[in-house]
Protein backbone atom coordinates (compact mmCIF):
# COMPACT_ATOMS: atom_id res chain seq x y z
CA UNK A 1 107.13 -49.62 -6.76
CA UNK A 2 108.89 -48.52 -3.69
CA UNK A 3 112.36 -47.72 -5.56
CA UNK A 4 111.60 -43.83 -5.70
CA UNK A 5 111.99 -43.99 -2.04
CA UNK A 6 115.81 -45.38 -1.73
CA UNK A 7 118.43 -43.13 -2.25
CA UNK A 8 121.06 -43.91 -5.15
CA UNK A 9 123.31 -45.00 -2.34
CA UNK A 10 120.86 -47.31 -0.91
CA UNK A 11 119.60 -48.67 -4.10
CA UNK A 12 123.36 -49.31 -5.47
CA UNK A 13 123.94 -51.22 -1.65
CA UNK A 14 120.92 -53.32 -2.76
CA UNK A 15 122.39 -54.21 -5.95
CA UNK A 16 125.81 -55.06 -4.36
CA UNK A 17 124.41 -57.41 -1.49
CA UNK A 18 122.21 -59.15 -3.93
CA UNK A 19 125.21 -59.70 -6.57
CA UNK A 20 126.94 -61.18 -3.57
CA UNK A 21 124.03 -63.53 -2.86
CA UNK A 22 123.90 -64.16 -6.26
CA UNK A 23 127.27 -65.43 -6.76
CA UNK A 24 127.42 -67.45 -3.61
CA UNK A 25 123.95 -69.09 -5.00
CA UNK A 26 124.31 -69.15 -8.69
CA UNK A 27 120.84 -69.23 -10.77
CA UNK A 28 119.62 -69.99 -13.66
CA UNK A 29 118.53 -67.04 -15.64
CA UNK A 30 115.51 -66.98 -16.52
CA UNK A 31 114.72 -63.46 -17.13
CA UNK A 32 117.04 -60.40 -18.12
CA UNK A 33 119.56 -59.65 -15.12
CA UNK A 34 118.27 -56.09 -14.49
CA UNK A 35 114.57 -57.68 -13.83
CA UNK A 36 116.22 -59.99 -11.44
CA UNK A 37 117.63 -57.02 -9.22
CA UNK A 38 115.12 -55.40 -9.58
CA UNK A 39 112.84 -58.18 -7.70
CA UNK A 40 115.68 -59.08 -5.57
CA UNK A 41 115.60 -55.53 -4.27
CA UNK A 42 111.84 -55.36 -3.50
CA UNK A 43 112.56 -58.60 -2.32
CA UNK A 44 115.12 -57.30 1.05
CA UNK A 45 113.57 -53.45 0.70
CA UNK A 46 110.25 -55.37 1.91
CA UNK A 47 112.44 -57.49 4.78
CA UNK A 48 113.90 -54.08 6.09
C-alpha cells in the first residue's frame, strides 16, 4: 500500500475529493465506507 507515502494533508485531500465524487455519484454500499476510501484513494493516488 502506497498510503505511508502521502502526508496527512494529502491523504485527508484524498478523502475530501472522493466524498465530493461520491455525493455527486451516489453508490450503493457494498462494503464498509472506510474500505471504499480507502480504494478510492489508491484509485486517484495511482492517476497522479
Amino acid at each position: 500500500m502506497m498510503a505511508g507515502k502521502l502526508s496527512k494533508q494529502e491523504r485527508k485531500a484524498l478523502i475530501q475529493e472522493v466524498e465530493k465524487k461520491r455525493a455527486e455519484h451516489p453508490v450503493k454500499k457494498t462494503e464498509s465506507g472506510f474500505a471504499t476510501i480507502d480504494k478510492d484513494a489508491e484509485k486517484l493516488e495511482s492517476e497522479n
